[in-house]
N, C-alpha and C. Protein backbone atom coordinates (compact mmCIF):
# COMPACT_ATOMS: atom_id res chain seq x y z
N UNK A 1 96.74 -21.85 5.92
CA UNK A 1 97.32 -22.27 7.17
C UNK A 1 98.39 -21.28 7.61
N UNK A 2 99.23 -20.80 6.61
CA UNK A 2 100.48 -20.01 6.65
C UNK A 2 99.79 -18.50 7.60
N UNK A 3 98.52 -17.96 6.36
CA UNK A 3 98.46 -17.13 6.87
C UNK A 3 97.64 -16.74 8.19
N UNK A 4 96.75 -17.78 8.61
CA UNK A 4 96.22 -17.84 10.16
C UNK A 4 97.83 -17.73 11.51
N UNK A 5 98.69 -18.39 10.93
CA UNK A 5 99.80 -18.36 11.63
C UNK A 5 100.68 -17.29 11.92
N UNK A 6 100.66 -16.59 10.51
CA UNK A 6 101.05 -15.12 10.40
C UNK A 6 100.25 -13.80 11.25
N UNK A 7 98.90 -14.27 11.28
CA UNK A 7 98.22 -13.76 11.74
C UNK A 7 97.94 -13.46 13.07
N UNK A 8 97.87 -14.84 14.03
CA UNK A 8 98.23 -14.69 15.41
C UNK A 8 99.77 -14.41 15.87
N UNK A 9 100.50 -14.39 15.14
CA UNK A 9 101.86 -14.00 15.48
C UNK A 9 101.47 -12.38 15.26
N UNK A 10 101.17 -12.30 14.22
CA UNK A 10 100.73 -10.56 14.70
C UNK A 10 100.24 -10.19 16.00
N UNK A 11 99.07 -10.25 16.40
CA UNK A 11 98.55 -10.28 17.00
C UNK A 11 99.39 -10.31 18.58
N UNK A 12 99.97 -11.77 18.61
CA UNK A 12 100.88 -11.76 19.95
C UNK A 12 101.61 -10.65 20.14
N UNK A 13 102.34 -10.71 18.77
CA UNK A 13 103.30 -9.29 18.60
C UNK A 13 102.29 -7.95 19.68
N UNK A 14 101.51 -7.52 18.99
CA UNK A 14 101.05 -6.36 19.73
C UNK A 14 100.55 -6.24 20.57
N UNK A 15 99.46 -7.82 21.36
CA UNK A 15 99.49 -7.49 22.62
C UNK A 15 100.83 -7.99 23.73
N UNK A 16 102.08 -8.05 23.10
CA UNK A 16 103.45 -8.33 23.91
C UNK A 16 103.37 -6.50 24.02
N UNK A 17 103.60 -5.64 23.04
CA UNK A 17 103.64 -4.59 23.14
C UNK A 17 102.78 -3.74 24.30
N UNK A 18 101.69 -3.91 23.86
CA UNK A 18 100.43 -3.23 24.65
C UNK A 18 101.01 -3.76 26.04
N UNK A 19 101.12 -4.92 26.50
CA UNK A 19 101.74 -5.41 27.67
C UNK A 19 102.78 -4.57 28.16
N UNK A 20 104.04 -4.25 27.66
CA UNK A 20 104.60 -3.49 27.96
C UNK A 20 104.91 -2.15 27.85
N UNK A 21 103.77 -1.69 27.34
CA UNK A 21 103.71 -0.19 27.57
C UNK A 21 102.87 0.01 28.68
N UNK A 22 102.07 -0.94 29.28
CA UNK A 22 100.84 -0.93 30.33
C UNK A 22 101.99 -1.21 31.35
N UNK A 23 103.06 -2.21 31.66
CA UNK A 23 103.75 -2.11 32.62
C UNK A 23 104.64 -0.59 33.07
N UNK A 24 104.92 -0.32 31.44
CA UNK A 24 106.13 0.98 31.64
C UNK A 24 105.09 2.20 32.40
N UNK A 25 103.73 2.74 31.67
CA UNK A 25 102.85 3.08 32.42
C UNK A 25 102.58 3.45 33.50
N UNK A 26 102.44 1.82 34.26
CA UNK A 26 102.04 2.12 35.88
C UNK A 26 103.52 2.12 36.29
N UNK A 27 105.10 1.56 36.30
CA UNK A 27 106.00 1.91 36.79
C UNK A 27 106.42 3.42 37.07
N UNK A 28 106.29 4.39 36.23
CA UNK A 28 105.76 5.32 35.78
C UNK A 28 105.38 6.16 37.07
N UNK A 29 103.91 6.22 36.66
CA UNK A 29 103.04 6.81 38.02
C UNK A 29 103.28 6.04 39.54
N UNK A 30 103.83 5.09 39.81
CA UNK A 30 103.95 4.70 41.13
C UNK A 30 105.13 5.19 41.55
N UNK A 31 106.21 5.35 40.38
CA UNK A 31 107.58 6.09 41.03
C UNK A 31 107.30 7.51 41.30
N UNK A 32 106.38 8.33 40.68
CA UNK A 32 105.90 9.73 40.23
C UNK A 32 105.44 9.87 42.11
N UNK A 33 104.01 9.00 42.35
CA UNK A 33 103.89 9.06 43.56
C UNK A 33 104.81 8.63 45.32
N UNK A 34 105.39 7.99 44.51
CA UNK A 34 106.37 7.73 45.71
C UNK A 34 107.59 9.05 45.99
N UNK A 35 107.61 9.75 45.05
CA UNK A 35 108.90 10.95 45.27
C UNK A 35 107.82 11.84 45.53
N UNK A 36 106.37 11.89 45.55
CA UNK A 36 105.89 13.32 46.18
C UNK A 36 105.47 12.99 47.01
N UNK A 37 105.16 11.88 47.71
CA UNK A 37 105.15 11.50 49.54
C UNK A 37 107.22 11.43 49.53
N UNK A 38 107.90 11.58 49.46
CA UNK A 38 109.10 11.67 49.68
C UNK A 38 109.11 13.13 49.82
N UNK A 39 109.11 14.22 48.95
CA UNK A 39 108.96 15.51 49.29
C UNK A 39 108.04 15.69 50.07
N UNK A 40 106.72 15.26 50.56
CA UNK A 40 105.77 15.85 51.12
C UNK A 40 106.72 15.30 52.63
N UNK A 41 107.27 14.32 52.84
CA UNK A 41 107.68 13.90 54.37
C UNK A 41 109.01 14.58 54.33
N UNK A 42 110.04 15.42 54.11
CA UNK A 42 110.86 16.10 53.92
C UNK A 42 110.40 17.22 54.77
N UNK A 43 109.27 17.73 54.33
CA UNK A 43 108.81 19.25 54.51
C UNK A 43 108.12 19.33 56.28
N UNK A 44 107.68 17.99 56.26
CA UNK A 44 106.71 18.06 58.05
C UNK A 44 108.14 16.83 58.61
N UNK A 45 108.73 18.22 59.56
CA UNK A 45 109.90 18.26 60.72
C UNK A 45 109.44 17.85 61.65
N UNK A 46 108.14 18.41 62.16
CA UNK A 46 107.55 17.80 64.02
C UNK A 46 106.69 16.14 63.73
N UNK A 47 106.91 15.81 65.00
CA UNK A 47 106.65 14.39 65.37
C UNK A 47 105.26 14.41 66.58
N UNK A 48 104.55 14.00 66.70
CA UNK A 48 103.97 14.10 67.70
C UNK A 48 102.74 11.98 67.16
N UNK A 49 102.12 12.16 68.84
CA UNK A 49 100.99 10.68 68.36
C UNK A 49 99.53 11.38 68.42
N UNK A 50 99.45 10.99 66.93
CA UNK A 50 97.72 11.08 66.85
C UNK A 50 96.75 10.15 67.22
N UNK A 51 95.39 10.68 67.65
CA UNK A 51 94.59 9.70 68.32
C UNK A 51 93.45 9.46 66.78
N UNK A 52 93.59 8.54 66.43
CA UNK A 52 91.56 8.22 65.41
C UNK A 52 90.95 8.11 66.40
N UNK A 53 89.62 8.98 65.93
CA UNK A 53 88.50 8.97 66.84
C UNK A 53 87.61 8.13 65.72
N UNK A 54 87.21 8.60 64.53
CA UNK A 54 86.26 7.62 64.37
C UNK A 54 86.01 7.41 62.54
N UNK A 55 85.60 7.17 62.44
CA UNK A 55 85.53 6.73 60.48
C UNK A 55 84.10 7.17 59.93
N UNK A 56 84.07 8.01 59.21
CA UNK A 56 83.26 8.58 58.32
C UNK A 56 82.70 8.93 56.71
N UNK A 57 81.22 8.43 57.06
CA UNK A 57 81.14 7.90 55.05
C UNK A 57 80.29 8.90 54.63
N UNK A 58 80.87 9.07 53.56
CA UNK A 58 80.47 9.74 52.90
C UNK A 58 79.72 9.29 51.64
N UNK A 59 78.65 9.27 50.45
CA UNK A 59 78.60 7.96 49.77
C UNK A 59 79.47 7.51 49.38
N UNK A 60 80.55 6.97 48.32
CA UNK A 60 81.48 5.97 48.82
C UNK A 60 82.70 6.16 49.01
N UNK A 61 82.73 6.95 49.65
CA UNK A 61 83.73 7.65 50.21
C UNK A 61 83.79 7.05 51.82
N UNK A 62 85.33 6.69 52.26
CA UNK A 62 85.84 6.84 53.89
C UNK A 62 86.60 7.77 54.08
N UNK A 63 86.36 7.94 55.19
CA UNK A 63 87.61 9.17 55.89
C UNK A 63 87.88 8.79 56.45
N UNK A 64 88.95 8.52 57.60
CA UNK A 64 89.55 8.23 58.96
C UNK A 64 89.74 10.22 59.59
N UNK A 65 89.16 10.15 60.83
CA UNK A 65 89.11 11.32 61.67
C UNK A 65 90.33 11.03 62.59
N UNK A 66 90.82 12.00 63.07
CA UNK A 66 92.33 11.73 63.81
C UNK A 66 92.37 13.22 64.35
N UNK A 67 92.91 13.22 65.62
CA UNK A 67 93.42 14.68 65.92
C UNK A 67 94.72 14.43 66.81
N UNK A 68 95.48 15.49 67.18
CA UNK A 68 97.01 15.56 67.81
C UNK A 68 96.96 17.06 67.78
N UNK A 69 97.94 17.11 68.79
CA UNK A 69 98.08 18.46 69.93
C UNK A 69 99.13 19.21 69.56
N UNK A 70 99.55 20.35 69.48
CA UNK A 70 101.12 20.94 69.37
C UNK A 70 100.96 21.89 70.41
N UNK A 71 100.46 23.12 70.24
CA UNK A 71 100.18 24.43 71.08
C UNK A 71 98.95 24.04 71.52
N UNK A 72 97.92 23.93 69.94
CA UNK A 72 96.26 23.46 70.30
C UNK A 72 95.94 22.30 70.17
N UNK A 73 95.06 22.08 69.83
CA UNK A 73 94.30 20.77 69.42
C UNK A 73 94.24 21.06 67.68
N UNK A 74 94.67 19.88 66.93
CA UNK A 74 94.05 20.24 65.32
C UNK A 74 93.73 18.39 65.04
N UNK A 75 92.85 19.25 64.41
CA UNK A 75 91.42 17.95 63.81
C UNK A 75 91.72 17.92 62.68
N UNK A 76 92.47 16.57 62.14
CA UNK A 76 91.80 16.30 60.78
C UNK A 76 91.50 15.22 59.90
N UNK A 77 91.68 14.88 59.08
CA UNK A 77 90.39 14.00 58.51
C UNK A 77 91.64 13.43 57.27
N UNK A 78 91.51 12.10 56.55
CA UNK A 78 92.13 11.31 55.96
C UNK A 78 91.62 10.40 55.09
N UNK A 79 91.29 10.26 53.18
CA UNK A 79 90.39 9.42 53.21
C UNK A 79 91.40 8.29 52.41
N UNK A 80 90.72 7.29 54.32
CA UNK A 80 91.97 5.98 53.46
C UNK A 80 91.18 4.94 53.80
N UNK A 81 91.37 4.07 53.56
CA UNK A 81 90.20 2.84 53.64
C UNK A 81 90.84 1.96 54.83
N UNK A 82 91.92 2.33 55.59
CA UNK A 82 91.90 1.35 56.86
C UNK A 82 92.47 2.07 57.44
N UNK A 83 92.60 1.45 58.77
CA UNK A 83 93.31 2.22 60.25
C UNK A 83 91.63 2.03 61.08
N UNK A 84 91.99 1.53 62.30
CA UNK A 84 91.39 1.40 63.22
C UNK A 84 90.97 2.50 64.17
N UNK A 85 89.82 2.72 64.65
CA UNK A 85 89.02 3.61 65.57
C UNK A 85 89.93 3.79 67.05
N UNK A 86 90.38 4.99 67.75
CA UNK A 86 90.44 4.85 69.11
C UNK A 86 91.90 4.26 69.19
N UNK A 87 92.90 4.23 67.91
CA UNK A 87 94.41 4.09 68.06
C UNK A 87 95.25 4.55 68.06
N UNK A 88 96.37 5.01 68.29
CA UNK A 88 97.25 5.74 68.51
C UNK A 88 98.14 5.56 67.35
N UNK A 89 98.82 6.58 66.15
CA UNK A 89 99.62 6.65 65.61
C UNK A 89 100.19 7.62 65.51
N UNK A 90 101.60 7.77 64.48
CA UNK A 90 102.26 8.60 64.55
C UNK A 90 102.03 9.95 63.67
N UNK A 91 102.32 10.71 63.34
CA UNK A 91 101.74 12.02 63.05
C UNK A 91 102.45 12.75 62.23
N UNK A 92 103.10 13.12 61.23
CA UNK A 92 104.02 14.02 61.08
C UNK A 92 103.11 15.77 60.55
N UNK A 93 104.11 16.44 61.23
CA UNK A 93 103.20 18.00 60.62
C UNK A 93 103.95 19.19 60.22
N UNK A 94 103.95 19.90 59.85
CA UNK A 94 104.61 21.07 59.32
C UNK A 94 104.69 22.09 60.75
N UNK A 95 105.79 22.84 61.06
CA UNK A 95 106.27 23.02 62.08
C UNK A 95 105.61 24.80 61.97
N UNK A 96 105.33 24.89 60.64
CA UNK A 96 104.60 26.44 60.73
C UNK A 96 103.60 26.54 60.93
N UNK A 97 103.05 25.19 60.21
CA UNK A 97 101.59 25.30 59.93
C UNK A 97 100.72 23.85 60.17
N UNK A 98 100.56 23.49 61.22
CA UNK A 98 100.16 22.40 62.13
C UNK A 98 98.94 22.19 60.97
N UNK A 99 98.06 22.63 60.15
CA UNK A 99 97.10 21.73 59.81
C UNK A 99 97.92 21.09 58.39
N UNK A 100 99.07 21.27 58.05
CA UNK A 100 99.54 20.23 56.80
C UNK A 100 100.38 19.37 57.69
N UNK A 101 99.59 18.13 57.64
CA UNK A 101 100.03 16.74 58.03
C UNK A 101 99.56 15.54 57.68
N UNK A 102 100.55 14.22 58.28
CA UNK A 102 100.10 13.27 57.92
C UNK A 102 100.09 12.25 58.94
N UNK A 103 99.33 11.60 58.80
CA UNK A 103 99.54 10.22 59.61
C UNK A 103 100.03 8.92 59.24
N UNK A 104 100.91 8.19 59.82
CA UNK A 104 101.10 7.22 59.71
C UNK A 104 100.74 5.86 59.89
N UNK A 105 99.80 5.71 59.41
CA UNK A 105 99.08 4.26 59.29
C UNK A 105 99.08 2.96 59.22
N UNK A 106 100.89 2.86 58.98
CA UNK A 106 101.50 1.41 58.71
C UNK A 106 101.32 0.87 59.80
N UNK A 107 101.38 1.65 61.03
CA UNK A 107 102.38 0.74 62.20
C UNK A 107 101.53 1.36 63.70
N UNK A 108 100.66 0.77 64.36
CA UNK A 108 100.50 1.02 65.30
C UNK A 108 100.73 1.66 66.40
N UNK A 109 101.09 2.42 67.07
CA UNK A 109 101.92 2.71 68.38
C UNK A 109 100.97 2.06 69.91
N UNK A 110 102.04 2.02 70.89
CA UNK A 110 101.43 1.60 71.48
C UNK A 110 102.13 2.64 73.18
N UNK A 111 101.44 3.45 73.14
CA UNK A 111 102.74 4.49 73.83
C UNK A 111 102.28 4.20 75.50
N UNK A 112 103.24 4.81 76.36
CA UNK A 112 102.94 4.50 77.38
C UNK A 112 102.36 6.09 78.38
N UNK A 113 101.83 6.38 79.61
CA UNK A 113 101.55 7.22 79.79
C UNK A 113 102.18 8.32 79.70
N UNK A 114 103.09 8.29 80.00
CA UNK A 114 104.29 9.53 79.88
C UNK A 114 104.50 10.22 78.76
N UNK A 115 104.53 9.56 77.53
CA UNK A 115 104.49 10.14 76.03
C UNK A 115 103.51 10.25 76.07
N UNK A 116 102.25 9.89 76.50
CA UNK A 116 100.72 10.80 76.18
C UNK A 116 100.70 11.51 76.34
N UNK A 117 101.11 11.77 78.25
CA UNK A 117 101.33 13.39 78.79
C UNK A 117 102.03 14.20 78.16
N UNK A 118 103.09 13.99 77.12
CA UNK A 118 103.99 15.01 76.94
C UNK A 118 103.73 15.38 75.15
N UNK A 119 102.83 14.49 74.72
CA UNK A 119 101.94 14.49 73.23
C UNK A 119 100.70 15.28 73.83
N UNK A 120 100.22 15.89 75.13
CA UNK A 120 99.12 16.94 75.23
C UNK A 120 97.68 15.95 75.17
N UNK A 121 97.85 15.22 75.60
CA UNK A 121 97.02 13.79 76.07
C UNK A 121 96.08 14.09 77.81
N UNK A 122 95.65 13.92 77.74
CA UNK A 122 94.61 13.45 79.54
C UNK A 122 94.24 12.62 79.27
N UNK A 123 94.48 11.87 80.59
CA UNK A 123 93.31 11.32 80.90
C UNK A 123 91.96 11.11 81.59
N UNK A 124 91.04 10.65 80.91
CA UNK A 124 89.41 11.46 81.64
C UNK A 124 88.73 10.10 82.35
N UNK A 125 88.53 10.51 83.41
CA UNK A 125 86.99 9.10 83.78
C UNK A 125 86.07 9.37 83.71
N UNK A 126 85.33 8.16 83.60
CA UNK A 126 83.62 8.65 83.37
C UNK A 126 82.95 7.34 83.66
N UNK A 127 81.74 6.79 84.18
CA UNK A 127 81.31 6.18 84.63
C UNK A 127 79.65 5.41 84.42
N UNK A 128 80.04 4.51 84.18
CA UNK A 128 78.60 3.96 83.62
C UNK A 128 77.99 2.64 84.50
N UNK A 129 76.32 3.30 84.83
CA UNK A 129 75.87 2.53 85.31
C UNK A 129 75.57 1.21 85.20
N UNK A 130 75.54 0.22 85.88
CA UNK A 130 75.47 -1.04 86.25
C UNK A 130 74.37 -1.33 86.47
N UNK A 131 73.04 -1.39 85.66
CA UNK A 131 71.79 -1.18 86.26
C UNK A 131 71.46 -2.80 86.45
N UNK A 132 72.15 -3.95 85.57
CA UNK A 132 71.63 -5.60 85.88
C UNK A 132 71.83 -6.10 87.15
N UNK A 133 73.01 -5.69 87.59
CA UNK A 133 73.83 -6.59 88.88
C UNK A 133 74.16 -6.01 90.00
N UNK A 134 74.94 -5.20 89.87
CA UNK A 134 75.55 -4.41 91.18
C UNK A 134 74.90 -3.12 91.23
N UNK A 135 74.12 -2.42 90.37
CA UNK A 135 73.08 -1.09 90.84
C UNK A 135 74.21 0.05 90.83
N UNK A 136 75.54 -0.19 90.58
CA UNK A 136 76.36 0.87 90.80
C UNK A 136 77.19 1.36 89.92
N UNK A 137 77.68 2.49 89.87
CA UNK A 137 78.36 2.85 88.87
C UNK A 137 80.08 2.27 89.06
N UNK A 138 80.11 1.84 87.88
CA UNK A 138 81.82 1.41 87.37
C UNK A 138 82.79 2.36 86.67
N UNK A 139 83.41 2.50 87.58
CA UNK A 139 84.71 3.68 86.81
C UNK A 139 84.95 3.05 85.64
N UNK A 140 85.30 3.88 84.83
CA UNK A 140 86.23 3.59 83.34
C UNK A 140 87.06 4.57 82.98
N UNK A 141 87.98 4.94 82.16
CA UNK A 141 88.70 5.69 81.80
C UNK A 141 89.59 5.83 80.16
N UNK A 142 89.72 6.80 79.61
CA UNK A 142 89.87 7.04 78.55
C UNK A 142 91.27 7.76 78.07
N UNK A 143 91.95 8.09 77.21
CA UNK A 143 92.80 9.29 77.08
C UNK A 143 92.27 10.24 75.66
N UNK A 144 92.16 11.21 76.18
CA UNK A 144 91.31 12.33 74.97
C UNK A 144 92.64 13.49 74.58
């Protein structure tokens, strides 16, 4: 009896241990990653709003596609498993070198025309036919 008792007290003993070396572990690597997105957002100074255009699979792989303007246009690509198609967020980028950046994904923006225009934004119309009801084409409009 003694020694079945001895026995799972062992036992607890080391998975209490294993327990807390698995916590110390991941505390560990999540602080590790949080100070190199801390240095990596240090380094990209410019601000600008990026547009997602669209989400792309790869086998199981996502990307989120996004582009934003400085001088040119730069395209690039993100593989994160959310953020919505056709939204506006914020952008941060390296002020030498416009293709090291990031986007910000937490938080929506919701900007008004004026910061589009001045983020290197248009806006385009384009028009699609109405072939059930009215036979005519309906304006629509976009910002690219």
């Amino acid at each position: 009896m003694k020694e079945n008792k001895s026995d799972s007290d062992k036992i607890k003993g080391i998975v209490g241990v294993a327990l807390l070396a698995l916590i110390f572990v991941v505390s560990i690597f999540s602080n590790k990653n949080e100070k190199k997105y801390d240095e990596h957002d240090k380094n990209l100074k410019g601000e600008t709003i990026g547009l997602t255009t669209r989400v792309k699979y790869h086998r199981k792989t996502r990307s989120l596609r996004y582009y934003f303007y400085t001088n040119k246009k730069v395209l690039a690509e993100v593989s994160i498993d959310y953020g919505q198609v056709n939204k506006f967020y914020k952008v941060k980028y390296d002020l030498d070198n416009p293709e090291k950046n990031y986007i910000v994904l937490e938080e929506e923006l919701e900007p008004d025309s004026i910061s589009l225009v001045k983020a290197g934004f248009t806006k385009t119309k384009y028009y699609i036919y109405d072939a059930g009801v009215t036979c005519k084409y309906i304006e629509h409009s976009k910002w690219k």
